[in-house]
N, C-alpha and C. Protein backbone atom coordinates (compact mmCIF):
# COMPACT_ATOMS: atom_id res chain seq x y z
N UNK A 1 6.19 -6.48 -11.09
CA UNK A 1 6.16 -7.39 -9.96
C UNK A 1 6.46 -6.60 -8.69
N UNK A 2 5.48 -6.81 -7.62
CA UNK A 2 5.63 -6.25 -6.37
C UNK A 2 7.28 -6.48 -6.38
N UNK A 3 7.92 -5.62 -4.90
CA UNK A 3 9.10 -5.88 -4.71
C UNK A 3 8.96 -6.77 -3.28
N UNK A 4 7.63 -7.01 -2.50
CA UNK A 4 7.97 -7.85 -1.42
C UNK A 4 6.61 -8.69 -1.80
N UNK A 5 6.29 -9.82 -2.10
CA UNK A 5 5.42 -11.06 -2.20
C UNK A 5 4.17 -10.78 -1.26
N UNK A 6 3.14 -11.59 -1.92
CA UNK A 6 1.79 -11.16 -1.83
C UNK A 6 1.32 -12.50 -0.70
N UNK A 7 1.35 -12.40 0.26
CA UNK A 7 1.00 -13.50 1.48
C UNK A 7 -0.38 -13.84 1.34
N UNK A 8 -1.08 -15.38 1.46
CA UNK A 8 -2.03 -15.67 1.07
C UNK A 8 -2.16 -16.08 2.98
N UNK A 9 -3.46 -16.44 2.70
CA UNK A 9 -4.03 -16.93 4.36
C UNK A 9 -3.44 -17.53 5.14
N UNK A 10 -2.68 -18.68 4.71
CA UNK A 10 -1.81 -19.90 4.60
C UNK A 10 -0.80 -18.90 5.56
N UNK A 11 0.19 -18.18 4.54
CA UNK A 11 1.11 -17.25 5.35
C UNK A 11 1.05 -16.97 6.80
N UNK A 12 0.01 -16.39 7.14
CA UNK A 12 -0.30 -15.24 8.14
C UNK A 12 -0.60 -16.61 9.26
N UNK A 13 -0.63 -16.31 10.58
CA UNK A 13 -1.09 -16.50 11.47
C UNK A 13 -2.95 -16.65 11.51
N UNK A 14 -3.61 -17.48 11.83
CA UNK A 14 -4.70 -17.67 12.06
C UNK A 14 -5.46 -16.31 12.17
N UNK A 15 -5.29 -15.56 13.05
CA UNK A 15 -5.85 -14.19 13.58
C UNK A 15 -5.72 -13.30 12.81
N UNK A 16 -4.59 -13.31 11.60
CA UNK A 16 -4.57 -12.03 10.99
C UNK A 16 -5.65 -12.80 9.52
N UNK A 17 -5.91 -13.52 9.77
CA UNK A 17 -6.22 -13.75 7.62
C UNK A 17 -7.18 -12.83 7.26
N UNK A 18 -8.24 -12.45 8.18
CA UNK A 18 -8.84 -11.78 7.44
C UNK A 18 -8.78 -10.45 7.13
N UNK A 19 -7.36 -10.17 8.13
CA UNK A 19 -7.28 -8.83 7.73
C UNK A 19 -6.41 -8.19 6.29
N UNK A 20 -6.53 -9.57 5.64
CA UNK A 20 -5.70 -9.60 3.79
C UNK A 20 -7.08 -9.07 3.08
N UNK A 21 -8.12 -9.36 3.90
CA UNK A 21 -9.45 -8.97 2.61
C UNK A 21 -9.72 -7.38 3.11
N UNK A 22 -10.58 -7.06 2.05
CA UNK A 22 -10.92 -5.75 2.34
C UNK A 22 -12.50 -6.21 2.73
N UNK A 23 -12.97 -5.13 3.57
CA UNK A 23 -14.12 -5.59 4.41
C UNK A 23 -15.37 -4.80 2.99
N UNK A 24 -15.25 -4.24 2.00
CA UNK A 24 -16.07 -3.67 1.23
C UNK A 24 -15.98 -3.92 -0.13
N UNK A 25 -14.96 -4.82 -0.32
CA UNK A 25 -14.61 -5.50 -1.66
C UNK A 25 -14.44 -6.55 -1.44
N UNK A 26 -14.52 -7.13 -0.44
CA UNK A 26 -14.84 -9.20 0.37
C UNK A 26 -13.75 -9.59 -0.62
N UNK A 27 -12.66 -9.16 -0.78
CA UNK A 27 -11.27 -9.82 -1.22
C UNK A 27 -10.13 -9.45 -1.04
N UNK A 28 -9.30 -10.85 -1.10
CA UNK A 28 -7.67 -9.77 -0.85
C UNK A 28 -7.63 -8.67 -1.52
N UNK A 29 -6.74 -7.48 -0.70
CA UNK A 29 -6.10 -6.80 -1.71
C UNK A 29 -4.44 -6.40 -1.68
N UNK A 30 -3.28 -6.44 -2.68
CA UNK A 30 -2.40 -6.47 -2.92
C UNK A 30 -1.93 -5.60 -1.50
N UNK A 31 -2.58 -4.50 -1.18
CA UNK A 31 -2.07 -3.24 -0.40
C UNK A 31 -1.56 -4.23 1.23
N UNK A 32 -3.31 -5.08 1.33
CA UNK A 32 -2.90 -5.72 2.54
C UNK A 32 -1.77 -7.34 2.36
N UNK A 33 -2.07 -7.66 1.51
CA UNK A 33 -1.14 -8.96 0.88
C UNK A 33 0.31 -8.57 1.09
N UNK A 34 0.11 -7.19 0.72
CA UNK A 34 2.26 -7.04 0.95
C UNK A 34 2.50 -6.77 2.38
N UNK A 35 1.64 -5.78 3.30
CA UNK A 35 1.64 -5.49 4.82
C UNK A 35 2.12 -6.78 5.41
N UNK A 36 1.31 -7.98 5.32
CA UNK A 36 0.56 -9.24 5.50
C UNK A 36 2.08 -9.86 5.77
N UNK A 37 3.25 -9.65 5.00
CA UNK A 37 4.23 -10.35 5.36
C UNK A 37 5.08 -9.95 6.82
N UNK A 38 4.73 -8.64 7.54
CA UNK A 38 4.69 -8.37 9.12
C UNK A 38 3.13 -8.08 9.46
N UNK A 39 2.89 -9.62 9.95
CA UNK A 39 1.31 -9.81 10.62
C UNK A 39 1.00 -8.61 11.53
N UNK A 40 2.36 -8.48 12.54
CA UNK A 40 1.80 -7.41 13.81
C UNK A 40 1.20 -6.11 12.96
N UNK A 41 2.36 -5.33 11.89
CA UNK A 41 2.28 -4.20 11.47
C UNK A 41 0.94 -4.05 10.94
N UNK A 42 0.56 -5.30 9.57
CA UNK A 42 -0.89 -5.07 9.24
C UNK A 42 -1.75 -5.13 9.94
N UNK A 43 -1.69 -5.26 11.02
CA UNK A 43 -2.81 -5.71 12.18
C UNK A 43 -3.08 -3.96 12.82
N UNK A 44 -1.66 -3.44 13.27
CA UNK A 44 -1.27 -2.27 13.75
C UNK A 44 -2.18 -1.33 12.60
N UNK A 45 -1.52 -1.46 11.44
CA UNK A 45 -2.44 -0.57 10.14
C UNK A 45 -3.89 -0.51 9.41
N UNK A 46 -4.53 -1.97 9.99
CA UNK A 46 -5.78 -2.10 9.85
C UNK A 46 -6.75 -1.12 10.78
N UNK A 47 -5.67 -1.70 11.84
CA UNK A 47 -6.79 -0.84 13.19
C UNK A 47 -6.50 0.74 13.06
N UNK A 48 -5.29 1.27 12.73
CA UNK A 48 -5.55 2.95 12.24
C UNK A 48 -6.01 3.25 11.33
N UNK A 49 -6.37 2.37 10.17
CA UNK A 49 -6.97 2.94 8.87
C UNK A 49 -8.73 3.10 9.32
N UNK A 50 -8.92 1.73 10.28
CA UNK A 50 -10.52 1.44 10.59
C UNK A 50 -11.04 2.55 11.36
N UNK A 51 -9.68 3.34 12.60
CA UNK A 51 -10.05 4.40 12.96
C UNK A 51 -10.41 5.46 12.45
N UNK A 52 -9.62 5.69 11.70
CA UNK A 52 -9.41 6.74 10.67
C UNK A 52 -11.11 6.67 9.73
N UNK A 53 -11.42 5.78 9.19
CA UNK A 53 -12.97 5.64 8.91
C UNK A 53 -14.13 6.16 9.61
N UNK A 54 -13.47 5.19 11.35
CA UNK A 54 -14.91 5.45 12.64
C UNK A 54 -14.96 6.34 13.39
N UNK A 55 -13.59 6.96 13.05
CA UNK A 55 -13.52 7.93 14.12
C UNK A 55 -13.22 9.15 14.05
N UNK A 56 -13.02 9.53 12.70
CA UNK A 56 -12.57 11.03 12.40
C UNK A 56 -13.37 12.32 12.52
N UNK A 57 -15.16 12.05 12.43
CA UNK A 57 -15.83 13.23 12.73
C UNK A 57 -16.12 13.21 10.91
N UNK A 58 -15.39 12.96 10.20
CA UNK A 58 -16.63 12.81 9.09
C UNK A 58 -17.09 12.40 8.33
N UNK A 59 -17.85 12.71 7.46
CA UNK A 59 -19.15 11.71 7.08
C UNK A 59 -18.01 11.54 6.13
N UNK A 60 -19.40 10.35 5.47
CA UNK A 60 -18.74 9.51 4.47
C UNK A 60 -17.98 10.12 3.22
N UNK A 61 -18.79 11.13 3.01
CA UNK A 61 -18.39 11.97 1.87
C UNK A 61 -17.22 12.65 1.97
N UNK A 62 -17.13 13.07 3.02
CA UNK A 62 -15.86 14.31 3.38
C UNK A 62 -14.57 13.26 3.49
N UNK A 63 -14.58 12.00 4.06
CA UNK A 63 -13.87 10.54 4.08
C UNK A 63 -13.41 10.56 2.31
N UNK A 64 -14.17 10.38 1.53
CA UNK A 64 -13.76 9.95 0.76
C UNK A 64 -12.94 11.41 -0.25
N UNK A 65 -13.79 12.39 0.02
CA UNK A 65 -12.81 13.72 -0.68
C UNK A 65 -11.23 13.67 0.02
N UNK A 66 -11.31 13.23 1.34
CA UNK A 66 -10.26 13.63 1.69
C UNK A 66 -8.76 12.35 0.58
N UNK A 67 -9.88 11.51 1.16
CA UNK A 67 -8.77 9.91 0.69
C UNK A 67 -8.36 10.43 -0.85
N UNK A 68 -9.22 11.13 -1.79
CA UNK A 68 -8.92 10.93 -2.88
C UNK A 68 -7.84 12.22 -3.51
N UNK A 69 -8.28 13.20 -2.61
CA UNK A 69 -7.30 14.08 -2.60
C UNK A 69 -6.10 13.95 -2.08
N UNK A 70 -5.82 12.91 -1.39
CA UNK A 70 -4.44 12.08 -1.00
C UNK A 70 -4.27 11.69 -1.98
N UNK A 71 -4.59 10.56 -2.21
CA UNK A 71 -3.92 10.24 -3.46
C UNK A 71 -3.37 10.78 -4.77
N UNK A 72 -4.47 11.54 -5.11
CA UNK A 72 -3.96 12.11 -6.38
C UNK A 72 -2.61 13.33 -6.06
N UNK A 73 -2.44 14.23 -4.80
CA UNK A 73 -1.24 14.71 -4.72
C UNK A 73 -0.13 13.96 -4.34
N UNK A 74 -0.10 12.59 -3.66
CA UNK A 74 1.00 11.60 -4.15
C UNK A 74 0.95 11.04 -4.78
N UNK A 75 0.20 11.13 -6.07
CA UNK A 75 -0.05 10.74 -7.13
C UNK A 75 0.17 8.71 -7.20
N UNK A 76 -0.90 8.42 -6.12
CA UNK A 76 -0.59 6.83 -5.80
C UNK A 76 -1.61 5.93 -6.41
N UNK A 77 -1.28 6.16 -7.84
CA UNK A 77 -3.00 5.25 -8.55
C UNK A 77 -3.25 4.17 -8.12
N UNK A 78 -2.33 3.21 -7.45
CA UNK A 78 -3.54 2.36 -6.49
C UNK A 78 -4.51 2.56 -5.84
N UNK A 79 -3.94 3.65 -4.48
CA UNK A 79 -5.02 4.31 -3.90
C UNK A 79 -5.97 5.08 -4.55
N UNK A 80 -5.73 5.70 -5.67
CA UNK A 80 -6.74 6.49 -6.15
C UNK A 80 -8.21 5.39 -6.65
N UNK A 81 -7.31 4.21 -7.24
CA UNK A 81 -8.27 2.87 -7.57
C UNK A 81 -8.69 2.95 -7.25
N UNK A 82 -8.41 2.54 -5.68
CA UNK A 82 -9.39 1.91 -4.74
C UNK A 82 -10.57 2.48 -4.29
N UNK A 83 -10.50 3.58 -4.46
CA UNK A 83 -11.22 4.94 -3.57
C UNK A 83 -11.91 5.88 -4.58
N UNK A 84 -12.23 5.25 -5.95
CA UNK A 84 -13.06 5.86 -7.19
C UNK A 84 -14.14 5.41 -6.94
N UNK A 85 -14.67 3.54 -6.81
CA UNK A 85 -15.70 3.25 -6.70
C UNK A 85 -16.52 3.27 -5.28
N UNK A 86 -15.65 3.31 -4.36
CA UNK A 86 -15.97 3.68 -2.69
C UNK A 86 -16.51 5.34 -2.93
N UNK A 87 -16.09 6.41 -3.29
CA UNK A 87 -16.03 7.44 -3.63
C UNK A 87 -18.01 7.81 -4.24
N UNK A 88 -17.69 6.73 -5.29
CA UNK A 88 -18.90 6.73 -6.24
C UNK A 88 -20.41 5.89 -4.95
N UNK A 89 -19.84 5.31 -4.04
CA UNK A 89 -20.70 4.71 -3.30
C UNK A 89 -21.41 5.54 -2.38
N UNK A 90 -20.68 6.79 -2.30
CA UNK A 90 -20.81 7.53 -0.72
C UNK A 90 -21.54 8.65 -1.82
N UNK A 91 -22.03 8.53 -3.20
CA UNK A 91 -22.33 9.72 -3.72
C UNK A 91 -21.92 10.56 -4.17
N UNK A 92 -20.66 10.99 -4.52
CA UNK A 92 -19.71 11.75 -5.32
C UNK A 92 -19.40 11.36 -6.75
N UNK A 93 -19.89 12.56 -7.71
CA UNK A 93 -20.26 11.74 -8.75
C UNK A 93 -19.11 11.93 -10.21
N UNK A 94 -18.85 11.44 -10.87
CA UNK A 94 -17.92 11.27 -11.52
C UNK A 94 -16.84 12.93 -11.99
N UNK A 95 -17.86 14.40 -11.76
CA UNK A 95 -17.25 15.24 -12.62
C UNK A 95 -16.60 15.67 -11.22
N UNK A 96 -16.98 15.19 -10.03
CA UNK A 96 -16.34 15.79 -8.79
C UNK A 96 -14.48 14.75 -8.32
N UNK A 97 -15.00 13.22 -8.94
CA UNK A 97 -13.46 12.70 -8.85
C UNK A 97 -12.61 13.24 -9.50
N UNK A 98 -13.40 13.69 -10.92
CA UNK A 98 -11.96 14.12 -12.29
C UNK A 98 -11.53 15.40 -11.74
N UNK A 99 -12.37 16.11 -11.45
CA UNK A 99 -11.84 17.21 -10.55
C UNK A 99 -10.72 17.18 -9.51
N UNK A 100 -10.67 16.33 -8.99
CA UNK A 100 -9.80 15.97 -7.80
C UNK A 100 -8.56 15.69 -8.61
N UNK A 101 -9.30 14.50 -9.36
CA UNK A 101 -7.40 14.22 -9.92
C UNK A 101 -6.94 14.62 -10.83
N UNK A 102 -7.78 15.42 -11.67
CA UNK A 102 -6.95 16.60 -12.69
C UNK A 102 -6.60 17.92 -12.17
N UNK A 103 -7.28 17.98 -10.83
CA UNK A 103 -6.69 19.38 -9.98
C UNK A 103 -7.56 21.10 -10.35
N UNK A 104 -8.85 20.27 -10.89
CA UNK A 104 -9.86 21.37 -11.52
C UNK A 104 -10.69 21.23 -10.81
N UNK A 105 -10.93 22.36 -9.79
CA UNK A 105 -12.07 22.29 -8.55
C UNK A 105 -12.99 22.78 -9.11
N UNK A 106 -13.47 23.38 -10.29
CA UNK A 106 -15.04 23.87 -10.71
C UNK A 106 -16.10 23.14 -10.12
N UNK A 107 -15.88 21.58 -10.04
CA UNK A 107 -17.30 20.89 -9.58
C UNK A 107 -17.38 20.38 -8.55
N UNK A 108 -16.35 20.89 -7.69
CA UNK A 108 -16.80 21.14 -6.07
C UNK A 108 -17.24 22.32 -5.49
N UNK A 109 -18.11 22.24 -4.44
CA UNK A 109 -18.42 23.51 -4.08
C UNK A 109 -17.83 24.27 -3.28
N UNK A 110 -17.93 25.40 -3.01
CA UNK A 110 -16.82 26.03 -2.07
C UNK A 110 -16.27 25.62 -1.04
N UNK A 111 -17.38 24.45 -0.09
CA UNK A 111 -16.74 24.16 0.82
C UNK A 111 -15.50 23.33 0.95
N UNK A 112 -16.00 22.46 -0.24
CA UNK A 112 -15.01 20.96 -0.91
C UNK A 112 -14.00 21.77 -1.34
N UNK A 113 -13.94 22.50 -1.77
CA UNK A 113 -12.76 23.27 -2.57
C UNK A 113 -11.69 23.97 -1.28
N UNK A 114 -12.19 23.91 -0.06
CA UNK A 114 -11.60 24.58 0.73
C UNK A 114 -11.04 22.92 1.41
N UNK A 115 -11.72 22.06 1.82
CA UNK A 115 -11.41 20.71 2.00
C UNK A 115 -10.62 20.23 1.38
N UNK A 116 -10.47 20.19 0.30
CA UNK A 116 -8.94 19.48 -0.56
C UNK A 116 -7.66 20.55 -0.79
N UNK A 117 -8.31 21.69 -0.76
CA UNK A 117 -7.28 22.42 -0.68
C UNK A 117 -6.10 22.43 0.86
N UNK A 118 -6.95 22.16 1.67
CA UNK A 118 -6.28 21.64 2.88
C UNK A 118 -5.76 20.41 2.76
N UNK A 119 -6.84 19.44 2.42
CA UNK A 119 -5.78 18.09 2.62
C UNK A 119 -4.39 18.03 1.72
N UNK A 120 -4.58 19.02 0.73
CA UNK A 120 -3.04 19.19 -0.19
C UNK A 120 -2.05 19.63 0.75
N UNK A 121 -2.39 20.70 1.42
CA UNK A 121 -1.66 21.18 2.60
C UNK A 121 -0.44 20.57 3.21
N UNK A 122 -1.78 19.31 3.76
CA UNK A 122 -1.50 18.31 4.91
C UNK A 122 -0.40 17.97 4.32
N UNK A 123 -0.59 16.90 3.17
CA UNK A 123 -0.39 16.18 2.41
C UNK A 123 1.49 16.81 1.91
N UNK A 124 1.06 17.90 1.45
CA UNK A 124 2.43 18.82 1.16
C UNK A 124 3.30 19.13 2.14
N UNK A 125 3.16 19.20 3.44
CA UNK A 125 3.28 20.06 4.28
C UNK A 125 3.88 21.38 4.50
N UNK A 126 2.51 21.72 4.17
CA UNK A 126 2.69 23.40 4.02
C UNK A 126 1.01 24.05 4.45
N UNK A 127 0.65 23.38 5.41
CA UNK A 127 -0.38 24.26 5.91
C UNK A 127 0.28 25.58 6.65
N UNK A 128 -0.11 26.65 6.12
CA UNK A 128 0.08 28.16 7.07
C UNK A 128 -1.34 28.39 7.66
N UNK A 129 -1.15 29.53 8.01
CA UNK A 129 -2.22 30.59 8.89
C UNK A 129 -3.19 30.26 8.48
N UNK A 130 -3.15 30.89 6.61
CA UNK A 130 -4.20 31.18 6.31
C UNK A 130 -4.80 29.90 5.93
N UNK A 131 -4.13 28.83 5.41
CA UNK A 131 -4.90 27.68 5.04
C UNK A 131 -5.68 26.59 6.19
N UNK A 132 -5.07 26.91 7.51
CA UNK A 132 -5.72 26.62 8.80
C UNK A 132 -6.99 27.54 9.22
N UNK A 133 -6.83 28.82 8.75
CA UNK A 133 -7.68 29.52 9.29
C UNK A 133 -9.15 29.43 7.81
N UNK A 134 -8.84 28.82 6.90
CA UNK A 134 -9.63 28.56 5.80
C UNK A 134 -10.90 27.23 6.42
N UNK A 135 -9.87 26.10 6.77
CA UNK A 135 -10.60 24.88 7.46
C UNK A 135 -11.40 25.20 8.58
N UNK A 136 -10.68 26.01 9.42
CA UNK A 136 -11.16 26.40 11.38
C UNK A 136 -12.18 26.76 10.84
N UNK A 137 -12.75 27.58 9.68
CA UNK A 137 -14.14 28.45 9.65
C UNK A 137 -14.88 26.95 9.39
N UNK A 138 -15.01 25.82 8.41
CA UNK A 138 -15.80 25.44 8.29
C UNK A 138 -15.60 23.96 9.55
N UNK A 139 -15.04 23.80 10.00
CA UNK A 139 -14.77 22.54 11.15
C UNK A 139 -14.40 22.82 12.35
N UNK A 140 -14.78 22.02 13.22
CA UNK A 140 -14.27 22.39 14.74
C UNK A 140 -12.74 21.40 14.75
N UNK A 141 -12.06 21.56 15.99
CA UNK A 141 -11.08 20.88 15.77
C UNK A 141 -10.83 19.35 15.75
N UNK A 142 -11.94 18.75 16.61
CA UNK A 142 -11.92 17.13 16.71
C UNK A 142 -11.65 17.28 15.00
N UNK A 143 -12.80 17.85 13.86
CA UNK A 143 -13.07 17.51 12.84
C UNK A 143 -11.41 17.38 12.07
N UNK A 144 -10.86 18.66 12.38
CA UNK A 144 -9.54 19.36 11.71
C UNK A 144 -8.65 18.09 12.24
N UNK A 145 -8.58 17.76 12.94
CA UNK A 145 -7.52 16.38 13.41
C UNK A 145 -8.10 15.25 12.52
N UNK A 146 -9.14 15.15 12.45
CA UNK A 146 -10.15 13.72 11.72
C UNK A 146 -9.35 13.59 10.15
N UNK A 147 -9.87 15.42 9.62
CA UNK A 147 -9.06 15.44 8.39
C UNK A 147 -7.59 15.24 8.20
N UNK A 148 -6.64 15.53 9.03
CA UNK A 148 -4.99 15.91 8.63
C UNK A 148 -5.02 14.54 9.26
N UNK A 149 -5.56 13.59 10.26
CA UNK A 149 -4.98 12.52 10.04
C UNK A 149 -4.99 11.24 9.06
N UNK A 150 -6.27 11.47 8.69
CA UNK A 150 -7.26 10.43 7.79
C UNK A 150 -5.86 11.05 6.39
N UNK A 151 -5.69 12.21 5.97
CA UNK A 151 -4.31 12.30 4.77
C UNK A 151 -3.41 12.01 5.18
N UNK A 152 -2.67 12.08 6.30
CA UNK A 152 -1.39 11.83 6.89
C UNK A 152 -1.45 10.40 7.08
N UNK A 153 -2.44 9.53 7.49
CA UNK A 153 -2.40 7.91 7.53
C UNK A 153 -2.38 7.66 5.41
N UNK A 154 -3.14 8.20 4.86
CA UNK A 154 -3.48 7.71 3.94
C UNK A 154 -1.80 8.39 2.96
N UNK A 155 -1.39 9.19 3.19
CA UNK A 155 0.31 9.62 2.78
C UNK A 155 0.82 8.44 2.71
N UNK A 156 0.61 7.76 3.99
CA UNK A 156 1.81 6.69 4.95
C UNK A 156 1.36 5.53 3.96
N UNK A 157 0.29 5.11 4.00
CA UNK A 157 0.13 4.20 3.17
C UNK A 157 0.22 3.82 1.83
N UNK A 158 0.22 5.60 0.73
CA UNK A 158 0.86 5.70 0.03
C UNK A 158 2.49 5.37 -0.53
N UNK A 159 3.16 5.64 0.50
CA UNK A 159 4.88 5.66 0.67
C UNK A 159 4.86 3.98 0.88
N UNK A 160 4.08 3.22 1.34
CA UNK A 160 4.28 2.17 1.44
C UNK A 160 3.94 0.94 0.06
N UNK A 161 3.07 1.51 -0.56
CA UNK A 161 2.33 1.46 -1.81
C UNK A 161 3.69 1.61 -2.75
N UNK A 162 4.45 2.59 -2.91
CA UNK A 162 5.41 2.79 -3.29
C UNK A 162 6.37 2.18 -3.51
N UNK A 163 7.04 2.46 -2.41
CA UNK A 163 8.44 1.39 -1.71
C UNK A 163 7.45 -0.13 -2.12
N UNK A 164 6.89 -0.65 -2.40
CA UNK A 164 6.82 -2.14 -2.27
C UNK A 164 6.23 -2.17 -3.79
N UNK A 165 5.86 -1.32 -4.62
CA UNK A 165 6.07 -1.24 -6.17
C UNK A 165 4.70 -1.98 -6.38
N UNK A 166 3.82 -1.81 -6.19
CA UNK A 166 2.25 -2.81 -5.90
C UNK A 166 1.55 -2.38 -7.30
N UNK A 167 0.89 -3.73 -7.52
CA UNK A 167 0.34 -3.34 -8.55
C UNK A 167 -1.12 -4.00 -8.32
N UNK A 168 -2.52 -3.18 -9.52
CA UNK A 168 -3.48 -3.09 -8.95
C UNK A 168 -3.86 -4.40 -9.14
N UNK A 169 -4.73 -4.79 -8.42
CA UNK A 169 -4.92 -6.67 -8.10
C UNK A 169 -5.62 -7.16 -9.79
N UNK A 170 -5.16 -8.33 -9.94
CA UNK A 170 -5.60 -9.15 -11.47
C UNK A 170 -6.73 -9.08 -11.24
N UNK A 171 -6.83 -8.33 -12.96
CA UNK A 171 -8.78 -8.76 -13.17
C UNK A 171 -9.02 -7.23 -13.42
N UNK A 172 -8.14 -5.74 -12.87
CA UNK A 172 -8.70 -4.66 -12.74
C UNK A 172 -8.29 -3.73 -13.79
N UNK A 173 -8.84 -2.79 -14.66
CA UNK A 173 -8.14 -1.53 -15.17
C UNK A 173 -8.28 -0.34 -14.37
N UNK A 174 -7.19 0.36 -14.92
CA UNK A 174 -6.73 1.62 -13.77
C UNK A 174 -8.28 2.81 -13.96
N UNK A 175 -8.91 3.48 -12.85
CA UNK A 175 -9.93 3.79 -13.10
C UNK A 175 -9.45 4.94 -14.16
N UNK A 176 -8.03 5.76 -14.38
CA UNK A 176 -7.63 6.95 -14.37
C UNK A 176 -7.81 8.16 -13.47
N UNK A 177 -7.43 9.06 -13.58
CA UNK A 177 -7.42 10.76 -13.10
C UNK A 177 -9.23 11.19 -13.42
N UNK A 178 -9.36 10.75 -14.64
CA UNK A 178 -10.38 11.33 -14.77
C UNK A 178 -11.52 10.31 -15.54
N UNK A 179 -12.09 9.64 -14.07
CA UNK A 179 -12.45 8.47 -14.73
C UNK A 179 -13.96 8.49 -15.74
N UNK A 180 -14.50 9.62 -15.94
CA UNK A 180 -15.45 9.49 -16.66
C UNK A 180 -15.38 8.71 -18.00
């Protein structure tokens, strides 16, 4: 059982309800249901996560390596849930997720392999020289901010995932680490 209650429409203020659904799964989800009980904050966290999507500089694909390589080094299987079949949408195909979350980069290519190896970085915090100077070759910097924030929001939301003990919404099995 969550540790803070899952707010239905009813709850929230008129203006926030729809921000309980997810705009790509057209349903609540637990992550926003627990936010949902401080309307301002989920409102505040919708609009940086939406940024974090529209505005980071990259594509869909590099979006979703990054998200999933968050997760799996805070090891937050909700998020990892959520972001298997989004993952699988943008084209990334099953031997490249297990890779991610078993921590076996063979079936990424060098560049991806240099991409998660950074967002671990982020994620760890322990980017040095050389692991900055690994990213700088393949991204300019708008991009390099796009990435360390899109993990650093998606950390935050992890820790929150956490602390509120969430579990994945009824109806779902866990995709696993290695969901093939």
């Amino acid at each position: 059982m969550a540790r803070v209650p899952y707010v239905e429409a009813a709850d929230v203020p008129d203006e926030h309800e729809a921000l309980l659904e997810s705009a790509l799964q057209g349903k609540p989800l637990n992550v926003y249901r627990s936010i949902g009980n401080n309307p301002a904050v989920l409102a505040g966290m919708r609009s940086f996560l939406r940024s974090l999507w529209n505005d980071s500089g990259l594509t869909d694909r590099e979006r979703e390596l990054v998200i999933l390589a968050t997760a799996a080094t805070i090891d937050s299987r909700y998020e990892w849930h959520q972001h298997v079949n989004i993952a699988r949408d943008v084209g990334i195909d099953d031997a490249v997720i297990a890779g991610i979350g078993t921590g076996d980069p063979t079936a990424l290519d060098r560049d991806e392999r240099t991409l998660v190896a950074y967002v671990r970085a982020v994620v760890e915090e322990s980017v040095d020289a050389v692991t900055h100077e690994s990213i700088a070759a393949l991204y300019d910097d708008d991009e390099i901010v796009g990435i360390a924030a899109t993990a650093g929001g998606y950390a935050a939301l992890g820790a929150l995932i956490r602390a509120f003990d969430l579990e994945l919404e009824s109806g779902t099995t866990f995709h696993g680490w290695d969901p093939r």
